[in-house]
PDB file of N, CA and C in Angstrom:
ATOM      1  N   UNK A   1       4.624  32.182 -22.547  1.00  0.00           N
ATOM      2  CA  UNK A   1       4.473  31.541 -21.251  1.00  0.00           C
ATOM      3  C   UNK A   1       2.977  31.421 -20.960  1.00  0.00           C
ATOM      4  N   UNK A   2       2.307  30.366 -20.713  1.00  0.00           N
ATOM      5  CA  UNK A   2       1.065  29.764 -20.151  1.00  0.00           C
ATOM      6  C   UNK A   2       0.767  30.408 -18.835  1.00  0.00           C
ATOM      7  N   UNK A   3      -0.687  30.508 -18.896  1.00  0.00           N
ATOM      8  CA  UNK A   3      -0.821  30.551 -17.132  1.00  0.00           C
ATOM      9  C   UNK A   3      -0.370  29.335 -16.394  1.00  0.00           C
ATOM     10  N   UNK A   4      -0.370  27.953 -17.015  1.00  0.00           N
ATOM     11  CA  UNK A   4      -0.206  27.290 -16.031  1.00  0.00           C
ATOM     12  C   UNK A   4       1.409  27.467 -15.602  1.00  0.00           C
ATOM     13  N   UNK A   5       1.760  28.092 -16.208  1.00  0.00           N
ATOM     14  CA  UNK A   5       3.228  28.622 -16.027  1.00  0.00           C
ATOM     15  C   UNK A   5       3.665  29.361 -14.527  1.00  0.00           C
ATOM     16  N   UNK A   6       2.985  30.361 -14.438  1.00  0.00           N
ATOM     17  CA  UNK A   6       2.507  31.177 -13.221  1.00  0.00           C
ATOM     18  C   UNK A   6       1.956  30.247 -12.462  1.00  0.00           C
ATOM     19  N   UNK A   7       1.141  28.930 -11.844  1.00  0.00           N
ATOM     20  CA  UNK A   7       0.428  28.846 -10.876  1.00  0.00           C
ATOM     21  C   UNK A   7       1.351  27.877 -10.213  1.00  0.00           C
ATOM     22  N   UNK A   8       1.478  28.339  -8.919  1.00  0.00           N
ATOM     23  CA  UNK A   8       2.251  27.726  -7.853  1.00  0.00           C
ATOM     24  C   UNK A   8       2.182  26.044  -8.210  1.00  0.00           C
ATOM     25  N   UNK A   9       3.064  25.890  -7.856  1.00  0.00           N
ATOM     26  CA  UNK A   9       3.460  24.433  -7.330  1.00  0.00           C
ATOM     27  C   UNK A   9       2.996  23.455  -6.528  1.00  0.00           C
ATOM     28  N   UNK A  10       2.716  24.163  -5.320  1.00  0.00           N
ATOM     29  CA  UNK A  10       1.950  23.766  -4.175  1.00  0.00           C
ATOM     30  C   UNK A  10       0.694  23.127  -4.276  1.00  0.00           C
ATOM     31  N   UNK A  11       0.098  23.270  -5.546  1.00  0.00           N
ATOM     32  CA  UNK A  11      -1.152  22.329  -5.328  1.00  0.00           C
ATOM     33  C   UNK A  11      -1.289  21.923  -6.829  1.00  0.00           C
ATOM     34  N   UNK A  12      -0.061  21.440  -7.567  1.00  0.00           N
ATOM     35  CA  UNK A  12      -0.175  20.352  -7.765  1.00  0.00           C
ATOM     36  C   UNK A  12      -0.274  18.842  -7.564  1.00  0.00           C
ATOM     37  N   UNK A  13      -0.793  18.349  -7.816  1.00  0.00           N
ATOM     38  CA  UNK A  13      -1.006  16.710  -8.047  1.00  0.00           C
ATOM     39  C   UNK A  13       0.410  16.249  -7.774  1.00  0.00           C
ATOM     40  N   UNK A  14       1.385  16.370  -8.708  1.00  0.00           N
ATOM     41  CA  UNK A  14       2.779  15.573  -8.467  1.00  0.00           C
ATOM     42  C   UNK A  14       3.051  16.211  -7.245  1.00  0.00           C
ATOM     43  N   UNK A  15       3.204  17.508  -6.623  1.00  0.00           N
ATOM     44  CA  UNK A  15       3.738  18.011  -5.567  1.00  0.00           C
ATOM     45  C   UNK A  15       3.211  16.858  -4.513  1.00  0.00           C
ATOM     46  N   UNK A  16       2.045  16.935  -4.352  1.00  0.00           N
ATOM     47  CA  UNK A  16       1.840  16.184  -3.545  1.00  0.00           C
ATOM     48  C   UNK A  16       1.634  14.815  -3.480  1.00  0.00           C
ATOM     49  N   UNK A  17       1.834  14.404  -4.177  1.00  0.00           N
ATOM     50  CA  UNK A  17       2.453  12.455  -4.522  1.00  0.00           C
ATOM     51  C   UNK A  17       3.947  12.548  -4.121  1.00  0.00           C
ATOM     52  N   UNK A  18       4.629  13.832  -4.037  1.00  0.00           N
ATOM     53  CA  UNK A  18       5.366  13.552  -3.621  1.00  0.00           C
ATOM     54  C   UNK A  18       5.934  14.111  -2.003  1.00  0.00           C
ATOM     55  N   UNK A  19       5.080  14.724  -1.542  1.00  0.00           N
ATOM     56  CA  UNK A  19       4.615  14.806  -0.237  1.00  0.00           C
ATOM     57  C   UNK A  19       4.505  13.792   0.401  1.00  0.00           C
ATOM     58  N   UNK A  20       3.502  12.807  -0.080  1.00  0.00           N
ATOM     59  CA  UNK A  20       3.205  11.914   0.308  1.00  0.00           C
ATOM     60  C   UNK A  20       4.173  10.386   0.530  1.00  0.00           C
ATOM     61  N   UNK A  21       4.733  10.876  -0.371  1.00  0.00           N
ATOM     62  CA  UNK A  21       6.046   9.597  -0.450  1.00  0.00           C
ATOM     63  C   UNK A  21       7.033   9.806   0.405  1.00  0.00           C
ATOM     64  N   UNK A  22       7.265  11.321   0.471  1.00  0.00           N
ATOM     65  CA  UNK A  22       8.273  11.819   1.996  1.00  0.00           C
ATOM     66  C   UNK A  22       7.630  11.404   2.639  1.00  0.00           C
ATOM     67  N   UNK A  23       6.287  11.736   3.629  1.00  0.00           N
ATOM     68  CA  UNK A  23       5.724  11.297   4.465  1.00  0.00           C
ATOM     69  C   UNK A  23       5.968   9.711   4.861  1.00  0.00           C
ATOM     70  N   UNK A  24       5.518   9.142   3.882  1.00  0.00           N
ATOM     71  CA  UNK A  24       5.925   8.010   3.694  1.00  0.00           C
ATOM     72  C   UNK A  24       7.063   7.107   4.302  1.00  0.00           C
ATOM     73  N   UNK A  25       8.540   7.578   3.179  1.00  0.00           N
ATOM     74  CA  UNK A  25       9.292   7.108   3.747  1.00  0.00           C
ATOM     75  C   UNK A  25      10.046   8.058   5.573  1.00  0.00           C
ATOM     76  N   UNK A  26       9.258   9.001   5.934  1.00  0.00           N
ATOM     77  CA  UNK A  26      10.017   9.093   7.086  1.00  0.00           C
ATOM     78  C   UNK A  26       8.951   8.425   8.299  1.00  0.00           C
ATOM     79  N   UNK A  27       7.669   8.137   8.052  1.00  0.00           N
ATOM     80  CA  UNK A  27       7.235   6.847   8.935  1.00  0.00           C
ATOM     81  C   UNK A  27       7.449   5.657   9.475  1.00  0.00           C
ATOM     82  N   UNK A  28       8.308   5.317   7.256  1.00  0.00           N
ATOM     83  CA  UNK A  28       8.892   3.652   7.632  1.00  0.00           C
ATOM     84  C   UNK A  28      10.912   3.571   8.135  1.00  0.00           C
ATOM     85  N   UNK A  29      11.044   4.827   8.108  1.00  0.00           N
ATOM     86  CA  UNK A  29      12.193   4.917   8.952  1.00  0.00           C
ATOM     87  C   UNK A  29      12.028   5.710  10.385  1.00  0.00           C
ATOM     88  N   UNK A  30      10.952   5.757  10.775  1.00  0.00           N
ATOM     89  CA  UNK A  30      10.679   5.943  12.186  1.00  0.00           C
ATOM     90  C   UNK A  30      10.445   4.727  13.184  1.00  0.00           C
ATOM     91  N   UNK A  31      11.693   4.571  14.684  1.00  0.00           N
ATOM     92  CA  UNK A  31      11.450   3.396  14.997  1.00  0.00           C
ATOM     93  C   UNK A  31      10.528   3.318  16.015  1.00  0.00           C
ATOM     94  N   UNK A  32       9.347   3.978  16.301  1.00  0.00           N
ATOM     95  CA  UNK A  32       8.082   3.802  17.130  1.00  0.00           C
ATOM     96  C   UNK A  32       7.178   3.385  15.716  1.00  0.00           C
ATOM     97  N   UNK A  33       7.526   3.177  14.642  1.00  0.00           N
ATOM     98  CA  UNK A  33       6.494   2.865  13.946  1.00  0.00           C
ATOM     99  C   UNK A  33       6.925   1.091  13.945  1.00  0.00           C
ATOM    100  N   UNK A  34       8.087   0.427  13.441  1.00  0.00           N
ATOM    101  CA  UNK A  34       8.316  -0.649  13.969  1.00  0.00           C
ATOM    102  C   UNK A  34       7.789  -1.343  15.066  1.00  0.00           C
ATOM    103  N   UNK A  35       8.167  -0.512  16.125  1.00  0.00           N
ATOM    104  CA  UNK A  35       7.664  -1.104  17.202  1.00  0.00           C
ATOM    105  C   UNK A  35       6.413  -1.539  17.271  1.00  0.00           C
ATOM    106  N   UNK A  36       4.992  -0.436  16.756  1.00  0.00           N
ATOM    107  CA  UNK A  36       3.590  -0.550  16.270  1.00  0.00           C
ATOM    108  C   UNK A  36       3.315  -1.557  15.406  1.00  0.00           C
ATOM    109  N   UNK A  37       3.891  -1.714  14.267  1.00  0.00           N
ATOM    110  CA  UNK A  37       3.703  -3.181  13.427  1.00  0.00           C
ATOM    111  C   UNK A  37       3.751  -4.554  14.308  1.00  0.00           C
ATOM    112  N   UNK A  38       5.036  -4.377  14.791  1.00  0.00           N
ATOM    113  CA  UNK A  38       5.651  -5.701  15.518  1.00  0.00           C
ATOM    114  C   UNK A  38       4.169  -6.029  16.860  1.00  0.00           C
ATOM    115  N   UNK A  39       3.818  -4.769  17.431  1.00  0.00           N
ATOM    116  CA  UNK A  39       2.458  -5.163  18.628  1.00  0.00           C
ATOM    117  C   UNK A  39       1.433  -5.547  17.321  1.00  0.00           C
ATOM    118  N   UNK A  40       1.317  -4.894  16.575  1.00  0.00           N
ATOM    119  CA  UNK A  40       0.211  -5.370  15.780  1.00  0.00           C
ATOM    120  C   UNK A  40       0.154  -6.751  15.053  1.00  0.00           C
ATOM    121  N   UNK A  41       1.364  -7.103  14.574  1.00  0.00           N
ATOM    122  CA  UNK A  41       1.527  -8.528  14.138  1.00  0.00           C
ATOM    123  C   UNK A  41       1.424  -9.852  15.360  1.00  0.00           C
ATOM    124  N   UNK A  42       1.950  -9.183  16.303  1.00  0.00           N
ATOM    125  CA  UNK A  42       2.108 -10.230  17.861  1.00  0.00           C
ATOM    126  C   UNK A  42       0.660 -10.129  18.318  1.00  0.00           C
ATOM    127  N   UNK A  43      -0.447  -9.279  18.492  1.00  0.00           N
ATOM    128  CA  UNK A  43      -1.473  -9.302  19.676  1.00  0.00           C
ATOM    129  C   UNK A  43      -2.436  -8.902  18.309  1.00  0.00           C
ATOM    130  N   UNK A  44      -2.472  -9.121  17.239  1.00  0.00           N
ATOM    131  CA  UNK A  44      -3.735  -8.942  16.205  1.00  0.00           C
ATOM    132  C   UNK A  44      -4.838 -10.072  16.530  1.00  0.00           C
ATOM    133  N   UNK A  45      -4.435 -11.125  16.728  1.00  0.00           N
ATOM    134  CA  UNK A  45      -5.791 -12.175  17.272  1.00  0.00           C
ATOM    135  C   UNK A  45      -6.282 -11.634  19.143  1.00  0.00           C
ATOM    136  N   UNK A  46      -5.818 -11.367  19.692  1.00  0.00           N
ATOM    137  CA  UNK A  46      -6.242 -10.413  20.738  1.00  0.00           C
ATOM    138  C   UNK A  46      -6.673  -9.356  20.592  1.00  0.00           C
ATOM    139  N   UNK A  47      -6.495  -8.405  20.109  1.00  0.00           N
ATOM    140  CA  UNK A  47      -7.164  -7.298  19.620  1.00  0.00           C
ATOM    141  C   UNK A  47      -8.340  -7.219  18.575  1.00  0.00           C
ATOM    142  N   UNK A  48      -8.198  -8.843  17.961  1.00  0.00           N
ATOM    143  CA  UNK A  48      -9.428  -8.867  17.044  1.00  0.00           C
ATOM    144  C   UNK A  48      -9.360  -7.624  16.062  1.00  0.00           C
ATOM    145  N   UNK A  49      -8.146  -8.225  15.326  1.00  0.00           N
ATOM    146  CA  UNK A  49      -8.042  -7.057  14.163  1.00  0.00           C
ATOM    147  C   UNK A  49      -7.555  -7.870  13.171  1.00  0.00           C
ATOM    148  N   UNK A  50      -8.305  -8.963  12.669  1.00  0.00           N
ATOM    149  CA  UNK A  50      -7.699  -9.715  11.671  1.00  0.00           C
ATOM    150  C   UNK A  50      -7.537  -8.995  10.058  1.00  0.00           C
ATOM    151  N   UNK A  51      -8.430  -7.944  10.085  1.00  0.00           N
ATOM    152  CA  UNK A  51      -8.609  -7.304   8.548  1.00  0.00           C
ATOM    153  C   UNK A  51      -8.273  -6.270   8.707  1.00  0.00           C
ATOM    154  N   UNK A  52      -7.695  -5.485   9.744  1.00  0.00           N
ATOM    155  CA  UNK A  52      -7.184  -4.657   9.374  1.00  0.00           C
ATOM    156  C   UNK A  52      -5.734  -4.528   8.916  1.00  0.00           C
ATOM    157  N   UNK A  53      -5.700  -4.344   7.513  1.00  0.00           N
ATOM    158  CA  UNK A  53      -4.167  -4.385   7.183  1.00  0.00           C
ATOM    159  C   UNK A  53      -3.149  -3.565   7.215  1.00  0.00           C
ATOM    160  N   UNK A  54      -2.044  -3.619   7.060  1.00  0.00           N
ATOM    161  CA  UNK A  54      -0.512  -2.978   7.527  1.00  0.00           C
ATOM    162  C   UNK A  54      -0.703  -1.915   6.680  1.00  0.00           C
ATOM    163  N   UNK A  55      -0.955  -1.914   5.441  1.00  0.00           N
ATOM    164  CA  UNK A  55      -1.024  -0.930   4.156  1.00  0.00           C
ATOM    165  C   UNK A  55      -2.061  -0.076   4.651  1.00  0.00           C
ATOM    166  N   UNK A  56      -3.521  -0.374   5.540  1.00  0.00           N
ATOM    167  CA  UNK A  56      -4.564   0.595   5.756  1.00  0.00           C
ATOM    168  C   UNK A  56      -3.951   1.268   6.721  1.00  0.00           C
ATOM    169  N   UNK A  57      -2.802   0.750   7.874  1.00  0.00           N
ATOM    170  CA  UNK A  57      -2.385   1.776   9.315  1.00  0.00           C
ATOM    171  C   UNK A  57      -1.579   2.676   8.456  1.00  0.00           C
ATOM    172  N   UNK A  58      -0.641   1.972   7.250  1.00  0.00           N
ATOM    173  CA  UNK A  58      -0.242   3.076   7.242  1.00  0.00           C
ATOM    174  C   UNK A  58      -0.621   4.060   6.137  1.00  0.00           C
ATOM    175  N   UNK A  59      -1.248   3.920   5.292  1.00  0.00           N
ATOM    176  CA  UNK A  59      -2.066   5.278   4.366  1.00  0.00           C
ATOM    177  C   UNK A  59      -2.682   6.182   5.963  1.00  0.00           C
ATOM    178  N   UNK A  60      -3.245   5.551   6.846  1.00  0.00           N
ATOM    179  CA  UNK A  60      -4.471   6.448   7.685  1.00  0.00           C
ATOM    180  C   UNK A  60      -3.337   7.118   8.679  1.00  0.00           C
ATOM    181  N   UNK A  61      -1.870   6.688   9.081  1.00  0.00           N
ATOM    182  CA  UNK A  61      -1.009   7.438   9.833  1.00  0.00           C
ATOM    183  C   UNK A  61      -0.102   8.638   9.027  1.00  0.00           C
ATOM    184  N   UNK A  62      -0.151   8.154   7.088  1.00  0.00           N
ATOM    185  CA  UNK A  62       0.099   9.461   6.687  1.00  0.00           C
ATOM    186  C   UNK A  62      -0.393  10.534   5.896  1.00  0.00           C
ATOM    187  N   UNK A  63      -1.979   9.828   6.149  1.00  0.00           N
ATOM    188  CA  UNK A  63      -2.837  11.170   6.168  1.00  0.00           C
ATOM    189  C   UNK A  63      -2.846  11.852   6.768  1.00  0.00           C
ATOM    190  N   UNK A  64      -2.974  11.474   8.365  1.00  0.00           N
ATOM    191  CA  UNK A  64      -3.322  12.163   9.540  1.00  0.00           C
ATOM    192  C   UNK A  64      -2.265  12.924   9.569  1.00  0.00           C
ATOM    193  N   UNK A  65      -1.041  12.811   9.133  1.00  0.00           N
ATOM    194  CA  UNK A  65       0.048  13.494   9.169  1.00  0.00           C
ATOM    195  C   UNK A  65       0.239  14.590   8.928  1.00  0.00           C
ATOM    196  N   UNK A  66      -1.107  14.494   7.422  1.00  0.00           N
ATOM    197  CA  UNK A  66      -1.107  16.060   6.452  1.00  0.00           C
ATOM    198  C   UNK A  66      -2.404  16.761   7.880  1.00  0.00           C
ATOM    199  N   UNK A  67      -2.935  16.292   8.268  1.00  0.00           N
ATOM    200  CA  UNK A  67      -4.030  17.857   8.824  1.00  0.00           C
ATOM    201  C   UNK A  67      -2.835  18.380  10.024  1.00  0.00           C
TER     202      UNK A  67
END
């Protein structure tokens, strides 16, 4: 048996790709997050947010998730 045998789980790489994919999918089945796309797609030329994209809200809502 390896040490890497012994070292927790918890901070592996795959562990947390797959952290992240839970995270993930329980954002895009959360319906206040819908709702947030749908204002963001409707009032983005009012808000003057033409570059910010759907893929950047949501990597930065499930980061924030992990602190």
């Amino acid at each position: 048996m390896s040490t890497e045998d012994n070292l927790s789980t918890e901070f592996s790489p795959k562990t947390e790709s797959i952290d992240k994919e839970q995270r993930r999918l329980l954002l895009l089945n959360d319906s206040n997050y819908g709702i947030v796309l749908c204002f963001l797609e409707k009032f983005r030329s009012v808000l003057d947010l033409p570059n910010y994209s759907l893929q950047r809200l949501e990597d930065h809502l499930i980061n924030y998730e992990e602190r």
